[in-house]
N, C-alpha and C. Protein backbone atom coordinates (compact mmCIF):
# COMPACT_ATOMS: atom_id res chain seq x y z
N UNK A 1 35.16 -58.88 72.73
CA UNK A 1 33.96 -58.05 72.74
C UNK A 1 33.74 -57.52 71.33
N UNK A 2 32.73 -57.22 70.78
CA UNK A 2 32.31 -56.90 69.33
C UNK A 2 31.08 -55.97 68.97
N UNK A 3 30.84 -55.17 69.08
CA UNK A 3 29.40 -54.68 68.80
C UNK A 3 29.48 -54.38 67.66
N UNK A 4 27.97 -54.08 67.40
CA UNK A 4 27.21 -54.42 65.99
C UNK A 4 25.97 -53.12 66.12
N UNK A 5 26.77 -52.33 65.08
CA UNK A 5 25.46 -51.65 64.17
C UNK A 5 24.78 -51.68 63.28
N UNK A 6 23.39 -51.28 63.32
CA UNK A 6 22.71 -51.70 62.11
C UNK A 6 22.37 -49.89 61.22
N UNK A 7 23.21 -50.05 59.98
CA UNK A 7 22.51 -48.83 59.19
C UNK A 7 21.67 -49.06 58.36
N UNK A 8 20.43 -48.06 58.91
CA UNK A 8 19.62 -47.32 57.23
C UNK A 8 20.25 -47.57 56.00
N UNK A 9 19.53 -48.04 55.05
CA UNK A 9 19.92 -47.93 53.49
C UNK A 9 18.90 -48.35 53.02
N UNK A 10 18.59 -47.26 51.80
CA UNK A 10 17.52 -47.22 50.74
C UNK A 10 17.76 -46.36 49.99
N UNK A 11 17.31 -46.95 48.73
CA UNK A 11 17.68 -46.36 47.49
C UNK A 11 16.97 -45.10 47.23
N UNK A 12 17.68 -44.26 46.55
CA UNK A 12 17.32 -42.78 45.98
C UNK A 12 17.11 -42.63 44.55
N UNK A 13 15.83 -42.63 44.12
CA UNK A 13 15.25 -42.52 42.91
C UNK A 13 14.50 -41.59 42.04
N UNK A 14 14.64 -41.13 40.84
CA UNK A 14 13.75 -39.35 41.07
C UNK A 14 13.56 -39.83 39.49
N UNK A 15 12.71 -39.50 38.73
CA UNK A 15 12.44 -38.94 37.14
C UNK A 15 12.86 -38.48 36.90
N UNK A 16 13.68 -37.19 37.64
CA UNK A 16 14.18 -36.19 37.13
C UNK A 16 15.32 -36.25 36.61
N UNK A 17 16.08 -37.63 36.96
CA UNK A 17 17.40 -37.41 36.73
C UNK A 17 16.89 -38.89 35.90
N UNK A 18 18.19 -39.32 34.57
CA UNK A 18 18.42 -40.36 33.98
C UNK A 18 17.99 -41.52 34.84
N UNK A 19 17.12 -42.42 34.43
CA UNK A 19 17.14 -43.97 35.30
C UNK A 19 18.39 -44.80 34.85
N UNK A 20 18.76 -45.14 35.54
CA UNK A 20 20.03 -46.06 35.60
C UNK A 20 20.45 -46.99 33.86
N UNK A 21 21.43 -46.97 33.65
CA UNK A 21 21.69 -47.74 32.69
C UNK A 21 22.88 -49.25 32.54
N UNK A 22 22.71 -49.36 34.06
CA UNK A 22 23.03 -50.72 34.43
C UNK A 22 22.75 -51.17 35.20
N UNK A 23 23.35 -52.05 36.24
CA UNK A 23 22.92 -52.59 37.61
C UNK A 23 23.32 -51.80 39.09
N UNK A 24 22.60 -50.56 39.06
CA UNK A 24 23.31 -49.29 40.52
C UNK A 24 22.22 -48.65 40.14
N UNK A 25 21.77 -48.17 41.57
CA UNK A 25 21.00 -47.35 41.83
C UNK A 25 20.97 -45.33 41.44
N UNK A 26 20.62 -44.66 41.26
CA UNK A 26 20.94 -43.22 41.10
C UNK A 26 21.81 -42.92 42.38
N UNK A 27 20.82 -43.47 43.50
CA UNK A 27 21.48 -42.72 45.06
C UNK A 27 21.43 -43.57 45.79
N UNK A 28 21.99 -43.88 46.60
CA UNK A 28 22.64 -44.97 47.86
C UNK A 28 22.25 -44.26 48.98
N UNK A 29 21.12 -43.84 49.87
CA UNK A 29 21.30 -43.29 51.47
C UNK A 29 21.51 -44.22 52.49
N UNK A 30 22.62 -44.18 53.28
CA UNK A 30 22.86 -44.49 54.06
C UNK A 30 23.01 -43.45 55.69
N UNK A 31 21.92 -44.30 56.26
CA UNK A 31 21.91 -43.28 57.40
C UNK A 31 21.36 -41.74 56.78
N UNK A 32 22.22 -41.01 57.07
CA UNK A 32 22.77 -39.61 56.63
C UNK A 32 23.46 -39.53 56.03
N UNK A 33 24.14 -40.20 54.84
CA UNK A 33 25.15 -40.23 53.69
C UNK A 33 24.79 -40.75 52.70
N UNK A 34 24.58 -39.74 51.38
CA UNK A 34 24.07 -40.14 50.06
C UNK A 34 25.06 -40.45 49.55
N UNK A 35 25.30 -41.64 48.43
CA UNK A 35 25.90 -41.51 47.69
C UNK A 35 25.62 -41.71 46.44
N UNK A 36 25.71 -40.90 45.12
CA UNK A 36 24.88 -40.44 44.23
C UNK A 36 26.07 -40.76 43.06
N UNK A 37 25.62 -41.50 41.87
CA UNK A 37 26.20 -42.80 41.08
C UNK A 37 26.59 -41.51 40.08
N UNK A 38 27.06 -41.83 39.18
CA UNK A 38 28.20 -40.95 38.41
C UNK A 38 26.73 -40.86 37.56
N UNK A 39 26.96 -39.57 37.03
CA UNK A 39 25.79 -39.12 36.11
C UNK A 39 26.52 -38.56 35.17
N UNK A 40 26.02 -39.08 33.37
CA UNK A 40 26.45 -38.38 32.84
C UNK A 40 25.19 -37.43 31.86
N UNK A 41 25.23 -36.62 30.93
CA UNK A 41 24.84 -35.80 30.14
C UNK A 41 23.21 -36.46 29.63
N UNK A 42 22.53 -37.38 30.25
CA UNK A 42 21.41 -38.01 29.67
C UNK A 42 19.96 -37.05 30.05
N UNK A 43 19.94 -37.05 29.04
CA UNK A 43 18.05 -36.11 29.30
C UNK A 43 17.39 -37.27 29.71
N UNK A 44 17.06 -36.39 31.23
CA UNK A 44 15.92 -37.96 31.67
C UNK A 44 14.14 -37.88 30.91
N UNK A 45 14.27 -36.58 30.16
CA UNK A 45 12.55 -36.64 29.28
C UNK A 45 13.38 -37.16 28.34
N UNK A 46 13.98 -37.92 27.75
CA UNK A 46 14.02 -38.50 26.08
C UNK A 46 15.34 -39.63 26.69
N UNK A 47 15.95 -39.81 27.77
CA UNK A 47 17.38 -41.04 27.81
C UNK A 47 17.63 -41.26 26.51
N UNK A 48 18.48 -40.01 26.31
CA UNK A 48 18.87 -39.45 25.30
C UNK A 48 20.06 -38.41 25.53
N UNK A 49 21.18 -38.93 25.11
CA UNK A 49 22.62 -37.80 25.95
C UNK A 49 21.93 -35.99 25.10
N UNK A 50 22.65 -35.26 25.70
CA UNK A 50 22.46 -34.38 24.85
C UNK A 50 23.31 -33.79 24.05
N UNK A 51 23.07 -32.47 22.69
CA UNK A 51 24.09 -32.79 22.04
C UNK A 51 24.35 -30.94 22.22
N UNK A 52 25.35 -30.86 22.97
CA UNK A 52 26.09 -29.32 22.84
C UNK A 52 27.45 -29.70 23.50
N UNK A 53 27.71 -28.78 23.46
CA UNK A 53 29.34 -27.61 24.18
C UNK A 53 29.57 -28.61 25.24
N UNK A 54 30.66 -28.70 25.78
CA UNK A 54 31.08 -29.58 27.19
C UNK A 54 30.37 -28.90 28.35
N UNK A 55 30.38 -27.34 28.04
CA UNK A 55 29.65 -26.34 29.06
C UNK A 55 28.24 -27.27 29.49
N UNK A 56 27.76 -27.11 28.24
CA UNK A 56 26.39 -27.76 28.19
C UNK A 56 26.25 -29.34 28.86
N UNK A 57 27.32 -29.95 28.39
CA UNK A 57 27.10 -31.32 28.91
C UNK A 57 27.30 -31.33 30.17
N UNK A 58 28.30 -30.52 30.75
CA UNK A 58 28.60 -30.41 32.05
C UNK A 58 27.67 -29.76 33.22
N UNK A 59 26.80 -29.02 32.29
CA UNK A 59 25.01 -28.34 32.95
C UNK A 59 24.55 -29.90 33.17
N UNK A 60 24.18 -30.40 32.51
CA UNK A 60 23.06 -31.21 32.33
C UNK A 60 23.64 -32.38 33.16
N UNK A 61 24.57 -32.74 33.33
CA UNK A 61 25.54 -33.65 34.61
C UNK A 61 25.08 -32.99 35.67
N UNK A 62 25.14 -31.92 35.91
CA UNK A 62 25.04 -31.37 37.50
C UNK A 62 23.78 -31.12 37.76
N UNK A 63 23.06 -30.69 36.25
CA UNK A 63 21.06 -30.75 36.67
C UNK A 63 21.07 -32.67 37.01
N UNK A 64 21.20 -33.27 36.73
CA UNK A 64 21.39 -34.61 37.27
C UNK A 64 21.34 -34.95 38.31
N UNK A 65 22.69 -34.82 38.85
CA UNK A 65 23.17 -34.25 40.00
C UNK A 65 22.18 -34.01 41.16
N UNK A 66 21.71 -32.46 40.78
CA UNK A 66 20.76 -31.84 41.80
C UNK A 66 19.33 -32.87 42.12
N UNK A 67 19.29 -33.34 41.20
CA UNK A 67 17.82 -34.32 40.61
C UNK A 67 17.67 -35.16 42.15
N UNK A 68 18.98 -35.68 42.05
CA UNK A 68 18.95 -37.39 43.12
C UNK A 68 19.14 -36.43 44.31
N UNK A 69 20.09 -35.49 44.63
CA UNK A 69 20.54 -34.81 45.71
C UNK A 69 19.12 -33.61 46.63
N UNK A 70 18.24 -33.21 45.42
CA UNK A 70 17.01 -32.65 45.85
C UNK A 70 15.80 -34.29 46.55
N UNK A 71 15.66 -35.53 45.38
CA UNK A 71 15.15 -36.27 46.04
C UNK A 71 15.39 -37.00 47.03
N UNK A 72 16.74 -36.98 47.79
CA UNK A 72 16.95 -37.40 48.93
C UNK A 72 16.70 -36.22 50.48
N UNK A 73 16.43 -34.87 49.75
CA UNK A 73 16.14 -33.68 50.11
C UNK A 73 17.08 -33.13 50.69
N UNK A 74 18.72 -33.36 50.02
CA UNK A 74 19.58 -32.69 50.00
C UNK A 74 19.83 -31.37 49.01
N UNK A 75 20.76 -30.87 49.06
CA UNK A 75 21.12 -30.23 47.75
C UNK A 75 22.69 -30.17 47.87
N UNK A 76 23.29 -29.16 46.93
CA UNK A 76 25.08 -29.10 46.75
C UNK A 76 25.81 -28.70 47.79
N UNK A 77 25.01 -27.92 48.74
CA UNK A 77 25.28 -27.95 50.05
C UNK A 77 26.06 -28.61 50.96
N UNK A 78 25.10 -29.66 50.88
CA UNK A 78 25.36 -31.04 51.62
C UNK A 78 26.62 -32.04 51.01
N UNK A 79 27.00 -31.58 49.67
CA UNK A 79 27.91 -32.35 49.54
C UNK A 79 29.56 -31.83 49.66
N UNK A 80 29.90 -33.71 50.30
CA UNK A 80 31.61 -33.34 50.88
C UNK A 80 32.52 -33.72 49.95
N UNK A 81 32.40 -34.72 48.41
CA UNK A 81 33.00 -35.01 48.27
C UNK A 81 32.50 -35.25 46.64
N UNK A 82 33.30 -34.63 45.22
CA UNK A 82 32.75 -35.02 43.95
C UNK A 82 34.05 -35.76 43.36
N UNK A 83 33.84 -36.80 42.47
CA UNK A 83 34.27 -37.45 41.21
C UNK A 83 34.56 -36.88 39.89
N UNK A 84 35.39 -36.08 39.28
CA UNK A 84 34.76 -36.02 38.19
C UNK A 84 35.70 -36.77 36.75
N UNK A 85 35.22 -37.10 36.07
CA UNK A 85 35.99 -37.55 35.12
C UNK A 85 35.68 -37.90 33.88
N UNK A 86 36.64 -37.31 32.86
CA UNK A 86 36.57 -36.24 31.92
C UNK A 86 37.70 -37.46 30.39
N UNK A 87 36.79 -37.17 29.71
CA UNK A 87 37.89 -37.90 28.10
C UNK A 87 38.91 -37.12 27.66
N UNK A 88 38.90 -36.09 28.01
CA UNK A 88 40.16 -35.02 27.47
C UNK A 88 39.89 -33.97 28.29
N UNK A 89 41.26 -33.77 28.83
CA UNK A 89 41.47 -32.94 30.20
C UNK A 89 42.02 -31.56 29.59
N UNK A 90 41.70 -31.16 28.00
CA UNK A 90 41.54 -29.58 27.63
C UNK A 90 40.25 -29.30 27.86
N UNK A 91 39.32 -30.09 28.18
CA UNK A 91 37.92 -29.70 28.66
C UNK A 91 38.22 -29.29 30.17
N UNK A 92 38.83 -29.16 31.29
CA UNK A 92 39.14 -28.72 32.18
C UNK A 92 38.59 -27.75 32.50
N UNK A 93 38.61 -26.62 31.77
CA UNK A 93 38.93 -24.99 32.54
C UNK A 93 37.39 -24.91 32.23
N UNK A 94 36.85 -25.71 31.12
CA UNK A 94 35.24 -25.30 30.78
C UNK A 94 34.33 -26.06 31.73
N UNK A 95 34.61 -27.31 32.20
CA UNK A 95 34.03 -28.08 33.36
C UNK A 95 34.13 -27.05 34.66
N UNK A 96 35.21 -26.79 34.71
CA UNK A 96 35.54 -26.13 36.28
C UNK A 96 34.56 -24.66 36.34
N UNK A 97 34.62 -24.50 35.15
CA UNK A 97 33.44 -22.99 35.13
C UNK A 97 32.06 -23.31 35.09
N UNK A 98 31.67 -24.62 34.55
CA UNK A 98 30.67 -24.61 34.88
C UNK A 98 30.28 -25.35 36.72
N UNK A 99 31.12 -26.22 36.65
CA UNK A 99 31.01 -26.74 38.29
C UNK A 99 31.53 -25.63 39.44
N UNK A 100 31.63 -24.52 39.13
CA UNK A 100 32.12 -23.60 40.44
C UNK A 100 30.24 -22.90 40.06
N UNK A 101 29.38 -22.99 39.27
CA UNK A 101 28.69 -22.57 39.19
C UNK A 101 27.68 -23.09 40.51
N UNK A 102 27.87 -24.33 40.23
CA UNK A 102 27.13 -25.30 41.20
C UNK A 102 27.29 -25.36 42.77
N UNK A 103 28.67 -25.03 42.92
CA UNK A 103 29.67 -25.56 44.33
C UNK A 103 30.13 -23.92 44.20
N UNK A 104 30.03 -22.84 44.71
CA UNK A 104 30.84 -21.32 44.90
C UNK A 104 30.66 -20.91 45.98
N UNK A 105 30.18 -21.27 47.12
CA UNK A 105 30.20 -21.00 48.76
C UNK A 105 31.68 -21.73 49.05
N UNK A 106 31.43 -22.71 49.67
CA UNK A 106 32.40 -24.05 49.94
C UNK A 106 31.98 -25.34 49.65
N UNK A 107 33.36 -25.07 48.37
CA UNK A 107 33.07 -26.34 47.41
C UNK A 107 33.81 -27.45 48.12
N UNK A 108 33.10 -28.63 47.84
CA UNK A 108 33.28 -30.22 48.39
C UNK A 108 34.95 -30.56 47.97
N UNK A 109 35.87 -31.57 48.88
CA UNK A 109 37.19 -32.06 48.61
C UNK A 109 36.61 -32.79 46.85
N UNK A 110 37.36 -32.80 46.27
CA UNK A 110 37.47 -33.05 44.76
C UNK A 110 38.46 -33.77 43.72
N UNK A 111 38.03 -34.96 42.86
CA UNK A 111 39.47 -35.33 42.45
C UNK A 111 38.43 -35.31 40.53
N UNK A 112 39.67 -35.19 40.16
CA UNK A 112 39.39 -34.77 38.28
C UNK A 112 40.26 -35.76 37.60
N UNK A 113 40.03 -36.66 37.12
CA UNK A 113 40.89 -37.34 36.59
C UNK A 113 40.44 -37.63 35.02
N UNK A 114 41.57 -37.88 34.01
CA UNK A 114 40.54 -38.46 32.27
C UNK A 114 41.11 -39.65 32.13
N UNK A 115 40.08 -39.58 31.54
CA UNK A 115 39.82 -41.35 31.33
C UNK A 115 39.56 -41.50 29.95
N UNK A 116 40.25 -42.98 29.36
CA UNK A 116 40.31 -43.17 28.14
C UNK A 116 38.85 -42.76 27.51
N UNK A 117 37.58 -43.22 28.04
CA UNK A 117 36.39 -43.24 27.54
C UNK A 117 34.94 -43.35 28.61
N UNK A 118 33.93 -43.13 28.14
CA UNK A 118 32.79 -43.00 29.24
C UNK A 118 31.58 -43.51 28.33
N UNK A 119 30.35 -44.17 28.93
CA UNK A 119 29.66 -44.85 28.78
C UNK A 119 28.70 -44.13 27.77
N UNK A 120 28.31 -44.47 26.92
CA UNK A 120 27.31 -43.41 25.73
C UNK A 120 28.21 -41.88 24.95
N UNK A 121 29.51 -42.51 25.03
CA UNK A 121 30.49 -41.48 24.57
C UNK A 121 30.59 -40.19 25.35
N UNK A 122 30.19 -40.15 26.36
CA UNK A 122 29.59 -38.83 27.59
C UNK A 122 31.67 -37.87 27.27
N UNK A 123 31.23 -36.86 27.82
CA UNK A 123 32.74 -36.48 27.75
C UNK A 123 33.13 -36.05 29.31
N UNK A 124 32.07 -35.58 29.97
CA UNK A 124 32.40 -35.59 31.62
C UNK A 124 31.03 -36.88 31.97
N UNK A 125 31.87 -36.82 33.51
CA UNK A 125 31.05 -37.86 34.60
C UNK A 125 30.97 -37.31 35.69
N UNK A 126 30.50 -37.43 36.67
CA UNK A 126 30.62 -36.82 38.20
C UNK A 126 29.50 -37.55 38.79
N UNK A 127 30.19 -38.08 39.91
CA UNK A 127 29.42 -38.73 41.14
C UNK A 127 29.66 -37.90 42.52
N UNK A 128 29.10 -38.13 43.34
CA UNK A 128 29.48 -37.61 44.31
C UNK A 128 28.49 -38.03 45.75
N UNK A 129 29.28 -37.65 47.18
CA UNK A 129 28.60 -38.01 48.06
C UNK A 129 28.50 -36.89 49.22
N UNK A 130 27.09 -36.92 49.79
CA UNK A 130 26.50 -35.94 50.40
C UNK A 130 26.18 -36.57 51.79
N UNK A 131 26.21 -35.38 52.79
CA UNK A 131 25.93 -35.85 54.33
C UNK A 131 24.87 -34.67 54.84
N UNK A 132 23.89 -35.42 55.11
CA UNK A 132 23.17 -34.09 56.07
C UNK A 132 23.41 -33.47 57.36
């Protein structure tokens, strides 16, 4: 015996946030589960990283963030689960202050890991996935 479901899926797309800079969509909805592609520090008026503080880069990741997560008409709420990952993990304590900014009710399960390097020299990344 075998049954067979069929899920919803369509892509999640906004101006607001960076357009893609390879072959992946911003946001993946499935059903009721977004999943929203690692964003890093890119001004979506100029796709153009920006140039400050990790604080700063780490704003402009999570205005990202909100971008795909508002056009699927979610928000941080809704999300269970973030990515983040970082070129040098003394940026830590300044990421985490700015991401408790975002997530300070009840923040999503979470993994932080650094990584040799990130795409447009970015110094954080964060993806993450949301359920309504």
């Amino acid at each position: 015996m075998s049954t067979s479901t069929s899920a919803s899926r369509s892509t999640v797309t906004t101006p607001l946030a960076p357009a893609a800079i390879g072959p992946y969509s911003q946001g993946v909805l499935v059903d009721d589960r977004l999943y929203v592609s690692g964003q890093i520090a890119i001004d979506p008026d100029t796709d153009s990283m920006i140039d400050g503080s990790i604080e700063a880069e780490t704003e402009r990741v999570l205005d990202n963030v909100g971008a795909i997560l508002k056009a699927a008409s979610m928000s941080f709420e809704n999300v269970v689960r973030c990515e983040v990952f970082m070129s040098d993990m003394n940026d830590y304590a300044q990421i985490n202050e700015v991401y408790a900014r975002y997530f300070n009710e009840k923040p999503p399960a979470r993994q932080a890991v650094e990584v040799a390097e990130l795409p447009r020299n970015a110094r954080v990344e964060i993806s993450c996935i949301a359920i309504r």
